[in-house]
C-alpha atoms as a PDB file:
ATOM      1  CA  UNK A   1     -44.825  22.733  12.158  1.00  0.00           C
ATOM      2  CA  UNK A   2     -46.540  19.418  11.392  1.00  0.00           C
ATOM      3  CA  UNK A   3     -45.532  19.809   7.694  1.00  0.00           C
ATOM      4  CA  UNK A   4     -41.925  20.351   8.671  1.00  0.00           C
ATOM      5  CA  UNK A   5     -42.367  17.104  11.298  1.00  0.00           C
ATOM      6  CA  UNK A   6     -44.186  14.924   8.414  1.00  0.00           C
ATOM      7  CA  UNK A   7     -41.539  15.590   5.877  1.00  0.00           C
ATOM      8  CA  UNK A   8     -38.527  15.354   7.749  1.00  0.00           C
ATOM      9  CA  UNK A   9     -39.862  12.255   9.531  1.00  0.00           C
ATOM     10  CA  UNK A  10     -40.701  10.990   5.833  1.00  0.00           C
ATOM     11  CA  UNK A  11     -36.858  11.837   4.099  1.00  0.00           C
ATOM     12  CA  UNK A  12     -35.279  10.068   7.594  1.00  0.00           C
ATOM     13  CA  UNK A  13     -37.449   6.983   7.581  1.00  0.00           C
ATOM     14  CA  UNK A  14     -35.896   4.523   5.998  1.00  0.00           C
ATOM     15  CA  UNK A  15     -32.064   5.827   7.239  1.00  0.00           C
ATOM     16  CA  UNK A  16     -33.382   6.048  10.959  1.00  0.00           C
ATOM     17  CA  UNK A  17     -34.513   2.044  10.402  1.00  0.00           C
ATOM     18  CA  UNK A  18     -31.080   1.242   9.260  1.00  0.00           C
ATOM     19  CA  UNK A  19     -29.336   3.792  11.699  1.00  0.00           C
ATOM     20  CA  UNK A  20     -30.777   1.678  14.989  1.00  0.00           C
ATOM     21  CA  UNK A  21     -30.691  -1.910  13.380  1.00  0.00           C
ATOM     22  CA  UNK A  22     -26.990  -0.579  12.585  1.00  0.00           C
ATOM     23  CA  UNK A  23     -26.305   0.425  15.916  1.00  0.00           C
ATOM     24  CA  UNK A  24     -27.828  -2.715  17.241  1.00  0.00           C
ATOM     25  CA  UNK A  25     -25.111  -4.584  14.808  1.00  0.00           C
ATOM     26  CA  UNK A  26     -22.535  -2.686  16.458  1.00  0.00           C
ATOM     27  CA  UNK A  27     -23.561  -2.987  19.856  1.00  0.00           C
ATOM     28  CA  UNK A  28     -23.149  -6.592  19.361  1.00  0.00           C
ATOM     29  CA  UNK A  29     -20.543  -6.684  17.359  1.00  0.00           C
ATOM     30  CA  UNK A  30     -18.784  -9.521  19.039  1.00  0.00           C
ATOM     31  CA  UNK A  31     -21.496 -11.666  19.159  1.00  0.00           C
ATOM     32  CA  UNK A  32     -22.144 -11.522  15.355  1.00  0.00           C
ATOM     33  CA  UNK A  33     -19.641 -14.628  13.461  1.00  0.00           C
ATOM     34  CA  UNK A  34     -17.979 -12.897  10.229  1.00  0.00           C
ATOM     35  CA  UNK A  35     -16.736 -15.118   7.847  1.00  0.00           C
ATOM     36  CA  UNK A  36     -14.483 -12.766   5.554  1.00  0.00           C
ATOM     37  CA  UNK A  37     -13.501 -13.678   2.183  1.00  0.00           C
ATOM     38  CA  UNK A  38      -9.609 -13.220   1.100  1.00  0.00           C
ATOM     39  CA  UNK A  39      -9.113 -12.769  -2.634  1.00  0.00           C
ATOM     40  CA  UNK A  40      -5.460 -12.967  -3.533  1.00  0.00           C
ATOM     41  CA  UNK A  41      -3.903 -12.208  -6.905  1.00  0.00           C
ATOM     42  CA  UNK A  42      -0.148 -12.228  -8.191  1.00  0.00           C
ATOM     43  CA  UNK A  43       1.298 -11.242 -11.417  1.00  0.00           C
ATOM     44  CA  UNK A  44       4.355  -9.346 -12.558  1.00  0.00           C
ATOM     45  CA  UNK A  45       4.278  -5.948 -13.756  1.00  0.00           C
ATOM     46  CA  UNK A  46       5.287  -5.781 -17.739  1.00  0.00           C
ATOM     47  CA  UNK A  47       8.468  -4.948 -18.532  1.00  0.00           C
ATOM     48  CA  UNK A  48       7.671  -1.554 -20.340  1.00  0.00           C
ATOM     49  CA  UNK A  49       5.328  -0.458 -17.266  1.00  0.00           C
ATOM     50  CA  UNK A  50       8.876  -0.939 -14.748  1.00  0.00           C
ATOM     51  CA  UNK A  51      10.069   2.366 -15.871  1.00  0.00           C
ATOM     52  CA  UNK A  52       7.171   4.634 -14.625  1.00  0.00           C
ATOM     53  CA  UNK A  53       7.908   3.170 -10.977  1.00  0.00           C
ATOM     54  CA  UNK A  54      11.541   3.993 -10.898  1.00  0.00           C
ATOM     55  CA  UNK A  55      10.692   7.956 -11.725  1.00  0.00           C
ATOM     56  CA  UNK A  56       8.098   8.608  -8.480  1.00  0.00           C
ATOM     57  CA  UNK A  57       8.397  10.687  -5.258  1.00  0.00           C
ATOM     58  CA  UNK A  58       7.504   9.097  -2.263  1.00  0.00           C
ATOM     59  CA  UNK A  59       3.933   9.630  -1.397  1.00  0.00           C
ATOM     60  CA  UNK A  60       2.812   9.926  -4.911  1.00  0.00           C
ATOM     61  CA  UNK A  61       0.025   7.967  -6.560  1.00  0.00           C
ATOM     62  CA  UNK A  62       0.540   4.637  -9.199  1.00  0.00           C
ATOM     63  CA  UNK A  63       1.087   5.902 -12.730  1.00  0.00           C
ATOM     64  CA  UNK A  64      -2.211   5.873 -14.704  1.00  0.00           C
ATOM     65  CA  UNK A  65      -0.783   3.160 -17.045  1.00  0.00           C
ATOM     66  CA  UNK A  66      -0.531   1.291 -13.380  1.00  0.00           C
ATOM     67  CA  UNK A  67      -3.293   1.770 -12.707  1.00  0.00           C
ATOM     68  CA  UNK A  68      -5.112   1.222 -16.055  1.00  0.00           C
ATOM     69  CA  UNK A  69      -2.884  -2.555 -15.965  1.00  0.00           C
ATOM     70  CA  UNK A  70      -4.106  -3.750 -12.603  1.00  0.00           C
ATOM     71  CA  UNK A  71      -7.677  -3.157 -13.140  1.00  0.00           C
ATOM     72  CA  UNK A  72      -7.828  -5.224 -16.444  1.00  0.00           C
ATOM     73  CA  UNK A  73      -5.593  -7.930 -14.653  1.00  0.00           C
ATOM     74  CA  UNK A  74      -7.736  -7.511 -10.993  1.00  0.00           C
ATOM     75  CA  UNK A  75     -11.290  -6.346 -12.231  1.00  0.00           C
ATOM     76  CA  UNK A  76     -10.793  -3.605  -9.574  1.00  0.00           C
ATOM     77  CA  UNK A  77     -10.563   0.087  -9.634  1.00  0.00           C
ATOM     78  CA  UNK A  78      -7.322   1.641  -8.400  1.00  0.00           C
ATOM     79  CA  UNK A  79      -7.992   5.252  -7.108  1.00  0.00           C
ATOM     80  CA  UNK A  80      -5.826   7.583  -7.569  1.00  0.00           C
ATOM     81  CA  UNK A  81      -4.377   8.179  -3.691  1.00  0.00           C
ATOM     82  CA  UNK A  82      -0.846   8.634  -2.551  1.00  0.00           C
ATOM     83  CA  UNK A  83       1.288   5.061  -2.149  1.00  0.00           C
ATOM     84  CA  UNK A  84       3.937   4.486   0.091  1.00  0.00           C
ATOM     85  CA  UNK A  85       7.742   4.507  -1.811  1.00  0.00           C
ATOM     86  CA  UNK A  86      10.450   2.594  -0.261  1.00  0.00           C
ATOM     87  CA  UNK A  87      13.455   1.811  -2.525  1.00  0.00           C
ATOM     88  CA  UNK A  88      12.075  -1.927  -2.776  1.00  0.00           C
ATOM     89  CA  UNK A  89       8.411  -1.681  -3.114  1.00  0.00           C
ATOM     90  CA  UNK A  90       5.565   0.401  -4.033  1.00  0.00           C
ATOM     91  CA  UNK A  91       2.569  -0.696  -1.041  1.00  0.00           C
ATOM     92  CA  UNK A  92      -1.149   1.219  -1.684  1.00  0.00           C
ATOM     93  CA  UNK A  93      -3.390   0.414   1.119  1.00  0.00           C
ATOM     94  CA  UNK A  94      -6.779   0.353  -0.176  1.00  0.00           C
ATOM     95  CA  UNK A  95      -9.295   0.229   2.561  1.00  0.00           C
ATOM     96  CA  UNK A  96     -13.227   0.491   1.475  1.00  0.00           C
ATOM     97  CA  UNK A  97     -16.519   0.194   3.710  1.00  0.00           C
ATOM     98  CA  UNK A  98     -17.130  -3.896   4.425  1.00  0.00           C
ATOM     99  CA  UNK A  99     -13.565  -4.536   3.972  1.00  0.00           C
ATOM    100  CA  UNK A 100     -10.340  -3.915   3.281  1.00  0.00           C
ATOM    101  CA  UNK A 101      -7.436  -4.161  -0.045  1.00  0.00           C
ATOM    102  CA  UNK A 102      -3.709  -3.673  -0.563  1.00  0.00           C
ATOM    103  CA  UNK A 103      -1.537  -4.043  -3.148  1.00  0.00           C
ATOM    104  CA  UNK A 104       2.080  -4.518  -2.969  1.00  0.00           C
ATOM    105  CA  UNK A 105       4.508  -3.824  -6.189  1.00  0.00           C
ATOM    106  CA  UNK A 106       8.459  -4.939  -5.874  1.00  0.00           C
ATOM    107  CA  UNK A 107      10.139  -1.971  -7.880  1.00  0.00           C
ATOM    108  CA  UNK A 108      12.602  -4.156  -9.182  1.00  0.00           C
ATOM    109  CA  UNK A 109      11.088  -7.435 -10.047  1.00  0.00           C
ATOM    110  CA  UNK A 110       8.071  -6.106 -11.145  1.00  0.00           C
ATOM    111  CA  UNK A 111       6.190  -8.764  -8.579  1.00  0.00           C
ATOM    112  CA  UNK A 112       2.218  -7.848  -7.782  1.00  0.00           C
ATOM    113  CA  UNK A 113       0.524  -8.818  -4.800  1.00  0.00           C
ATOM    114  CA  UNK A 114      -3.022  -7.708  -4.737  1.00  0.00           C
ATOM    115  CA  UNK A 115      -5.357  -8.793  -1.609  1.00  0.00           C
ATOM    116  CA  UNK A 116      -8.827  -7.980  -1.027  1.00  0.00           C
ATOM    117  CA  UNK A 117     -11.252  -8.761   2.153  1.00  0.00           C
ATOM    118  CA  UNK A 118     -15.087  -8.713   2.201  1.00  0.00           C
ATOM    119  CA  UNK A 119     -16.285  -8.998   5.596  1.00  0.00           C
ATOM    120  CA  UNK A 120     -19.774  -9.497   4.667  1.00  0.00           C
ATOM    121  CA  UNK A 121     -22.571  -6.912   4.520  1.00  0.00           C
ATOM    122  CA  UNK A 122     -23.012  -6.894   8.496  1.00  0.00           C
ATOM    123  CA  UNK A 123     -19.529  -4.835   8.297  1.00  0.00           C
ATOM    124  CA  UNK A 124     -20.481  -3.111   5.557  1.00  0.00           C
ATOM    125  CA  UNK A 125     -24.051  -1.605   7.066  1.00  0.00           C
ATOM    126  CA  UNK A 126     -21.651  -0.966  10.055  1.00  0.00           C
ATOM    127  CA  UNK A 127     -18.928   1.075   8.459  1.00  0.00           C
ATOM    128  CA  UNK A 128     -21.765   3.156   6.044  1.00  0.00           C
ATOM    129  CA  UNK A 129     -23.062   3.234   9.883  1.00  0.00           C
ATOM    130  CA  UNK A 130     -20.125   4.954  11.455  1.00  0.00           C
ATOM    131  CA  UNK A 131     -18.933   6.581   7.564  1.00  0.00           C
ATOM    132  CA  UNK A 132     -15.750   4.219   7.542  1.00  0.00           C
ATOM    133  CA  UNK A 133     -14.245   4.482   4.376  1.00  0.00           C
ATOM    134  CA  UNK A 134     -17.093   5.360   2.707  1.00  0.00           C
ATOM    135  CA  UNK A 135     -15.649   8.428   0.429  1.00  0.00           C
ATOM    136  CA  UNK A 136     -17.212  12.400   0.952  1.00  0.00           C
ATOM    137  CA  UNK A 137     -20.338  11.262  -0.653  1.00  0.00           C
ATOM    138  CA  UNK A 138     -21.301   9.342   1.958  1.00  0.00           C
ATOM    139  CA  UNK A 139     -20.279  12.000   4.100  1.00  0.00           C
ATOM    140  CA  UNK A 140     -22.359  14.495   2.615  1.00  0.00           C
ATOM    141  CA  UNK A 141     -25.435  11.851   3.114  1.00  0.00           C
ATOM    142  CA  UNK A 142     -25.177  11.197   6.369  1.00  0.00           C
ATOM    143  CA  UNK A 143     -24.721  15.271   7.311  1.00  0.00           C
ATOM    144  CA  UNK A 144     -27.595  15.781   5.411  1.00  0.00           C
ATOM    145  CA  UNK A 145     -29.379  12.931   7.074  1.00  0.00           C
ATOM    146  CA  UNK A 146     -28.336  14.022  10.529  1.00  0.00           C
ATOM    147  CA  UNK A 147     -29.870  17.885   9.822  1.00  0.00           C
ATOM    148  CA  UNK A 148     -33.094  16.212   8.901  1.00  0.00           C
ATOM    149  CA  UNK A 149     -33.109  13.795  12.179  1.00  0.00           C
ATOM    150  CA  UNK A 150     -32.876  17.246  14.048  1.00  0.00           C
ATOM    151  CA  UNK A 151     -35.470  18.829  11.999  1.00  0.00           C
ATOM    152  CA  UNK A 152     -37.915  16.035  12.965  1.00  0.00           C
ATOM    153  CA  UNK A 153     -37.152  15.729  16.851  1.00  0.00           C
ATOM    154  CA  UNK A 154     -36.930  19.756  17.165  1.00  0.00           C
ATOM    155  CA  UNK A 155     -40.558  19.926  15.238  1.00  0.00           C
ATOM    156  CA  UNK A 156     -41.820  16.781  17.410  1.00  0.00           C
ATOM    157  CA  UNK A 157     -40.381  19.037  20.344  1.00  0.00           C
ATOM    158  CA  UNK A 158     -42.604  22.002  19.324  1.00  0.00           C
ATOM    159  CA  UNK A 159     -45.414  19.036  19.048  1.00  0.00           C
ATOM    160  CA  UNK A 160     -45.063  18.092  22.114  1.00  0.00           C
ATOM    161  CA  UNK A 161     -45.084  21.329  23.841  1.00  0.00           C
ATOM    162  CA  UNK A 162     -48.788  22.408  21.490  1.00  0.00           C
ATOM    163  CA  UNK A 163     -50.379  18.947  22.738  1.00  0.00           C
ATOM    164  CA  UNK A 164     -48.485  18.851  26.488  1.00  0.00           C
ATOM    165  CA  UNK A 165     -52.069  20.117  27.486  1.00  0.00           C
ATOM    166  CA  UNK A 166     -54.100  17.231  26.857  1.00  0.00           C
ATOM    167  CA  UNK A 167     -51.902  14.833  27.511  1.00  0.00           C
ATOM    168  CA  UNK A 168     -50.082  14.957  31.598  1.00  0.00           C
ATOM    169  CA  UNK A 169     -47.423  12.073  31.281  1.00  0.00           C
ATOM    170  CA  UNK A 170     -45.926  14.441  28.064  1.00  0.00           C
ATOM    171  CA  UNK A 171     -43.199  15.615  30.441  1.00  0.00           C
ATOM    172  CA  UNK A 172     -42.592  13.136  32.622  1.00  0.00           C
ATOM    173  CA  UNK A 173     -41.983  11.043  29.598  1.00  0.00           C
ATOM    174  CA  UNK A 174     -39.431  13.422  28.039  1.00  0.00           C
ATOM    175  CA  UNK A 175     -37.370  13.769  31.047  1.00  0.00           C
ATOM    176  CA  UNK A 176     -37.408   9.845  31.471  1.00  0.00           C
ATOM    177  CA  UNK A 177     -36.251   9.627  27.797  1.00  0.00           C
ATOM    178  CA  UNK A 178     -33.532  12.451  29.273  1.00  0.00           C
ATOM    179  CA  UNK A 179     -32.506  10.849  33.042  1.00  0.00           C
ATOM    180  CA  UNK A 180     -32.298   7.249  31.952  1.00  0.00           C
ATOM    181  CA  UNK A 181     -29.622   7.647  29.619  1.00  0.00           C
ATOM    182  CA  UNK A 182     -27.725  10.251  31.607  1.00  0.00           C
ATOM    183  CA  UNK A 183     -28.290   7.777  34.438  1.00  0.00           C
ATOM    184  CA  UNK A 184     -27.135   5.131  33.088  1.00  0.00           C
ATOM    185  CA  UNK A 185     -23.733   6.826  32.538  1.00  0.00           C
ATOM    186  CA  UNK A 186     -23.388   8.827  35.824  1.00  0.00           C
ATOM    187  CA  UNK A 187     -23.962   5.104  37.564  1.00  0.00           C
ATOM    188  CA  UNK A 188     -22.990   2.220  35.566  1.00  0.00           C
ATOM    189  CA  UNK A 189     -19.913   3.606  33.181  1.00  0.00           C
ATOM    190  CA  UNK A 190     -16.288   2.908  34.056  1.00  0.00           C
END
């Protein structure tokens, strides 16, 4: 049991840090000035890349040779995720963690708008935080990190319960850690 409590507590050390100086972040979210930075970028769409736009379904993604031309011209990656179709424009909203991007492309002019936020890293520890936009990586981490978190309490549980013996205010400390929260719903939530 204290192997299973030492290495668990070891793989969610540095996570559980970041985890409550996260939540902390988020519980004061308000309080915490962001100054985001707006990049904006314009160009047209060469003539011999038009074509490829005028042959989609709605709800498809930007032609690779799209996509391929905006990243030289932008220096970012396009994924490859469905775009919204009207008979004027192509839009692709682009959201990522710390942030946000769109990218708007007028199906007859050939007219790019490209926009990108950065809301600083505050944003970004808090959407990695809550797995905002963060892709299924990221979402794999954090279900992994969550199983270990249980490991270690559940094995610190067992702990407790071998060394309750020796030490009285075991219990009463448990169920503090166990009425103050619930208490503080029941009594001070809306």
């Amino acid at each position: 049991m204290h192997a299973w409590h030492w290495v668990s507590s070891a793989i969610c050390l540095v996570g559980m840090i970041l985890f409550a100086v996260t939540g902390i972040t988020l519980n004061h979210a308000a309080g915490i000035e962001a100054r985001p930075q707006v990049q904006n970028w314009t160009g047209v769409l060469p003539q011999a890349l038009r074509p490829s736009l005028s042959l989609k379904a709605a709800n498809s993604a930007l032609p690779m040779e799209v996509r391929r031309w905006l990243r030289e011209q932008t220096g970012q990656r396009v994924p490859v995720r469905p775009a919204e179709w009207s008979d004027d424009e192509v839009y692709l909203s682009l959201p990522r963690a710390g942030g946000d991007a769109w990218l708007s492309i007028d199906r007859a002019t050939g007219e790019v708008e490209y926009e990108r936020t950065d809301r600083g890293w505050v944003a970004l520890f808090n959407d990695l935080h809550k797995g905002r936009n963060t892709g299924p990586a990221w979402s794999w981490f954090l279900d992994i990190f969550a199983i270990a978190c249980l490991v270690f309490c559940l094995t610190g549980l067992v702990l407790l319960k071998l060394h309750a013996g020796h030490r009285p205010s075991t219990w009463p400390m448990v169920m503090a850690g166990l009425a103050i929260p619930v208490l503080l719903v029941v009594l001070l939530l809306h």
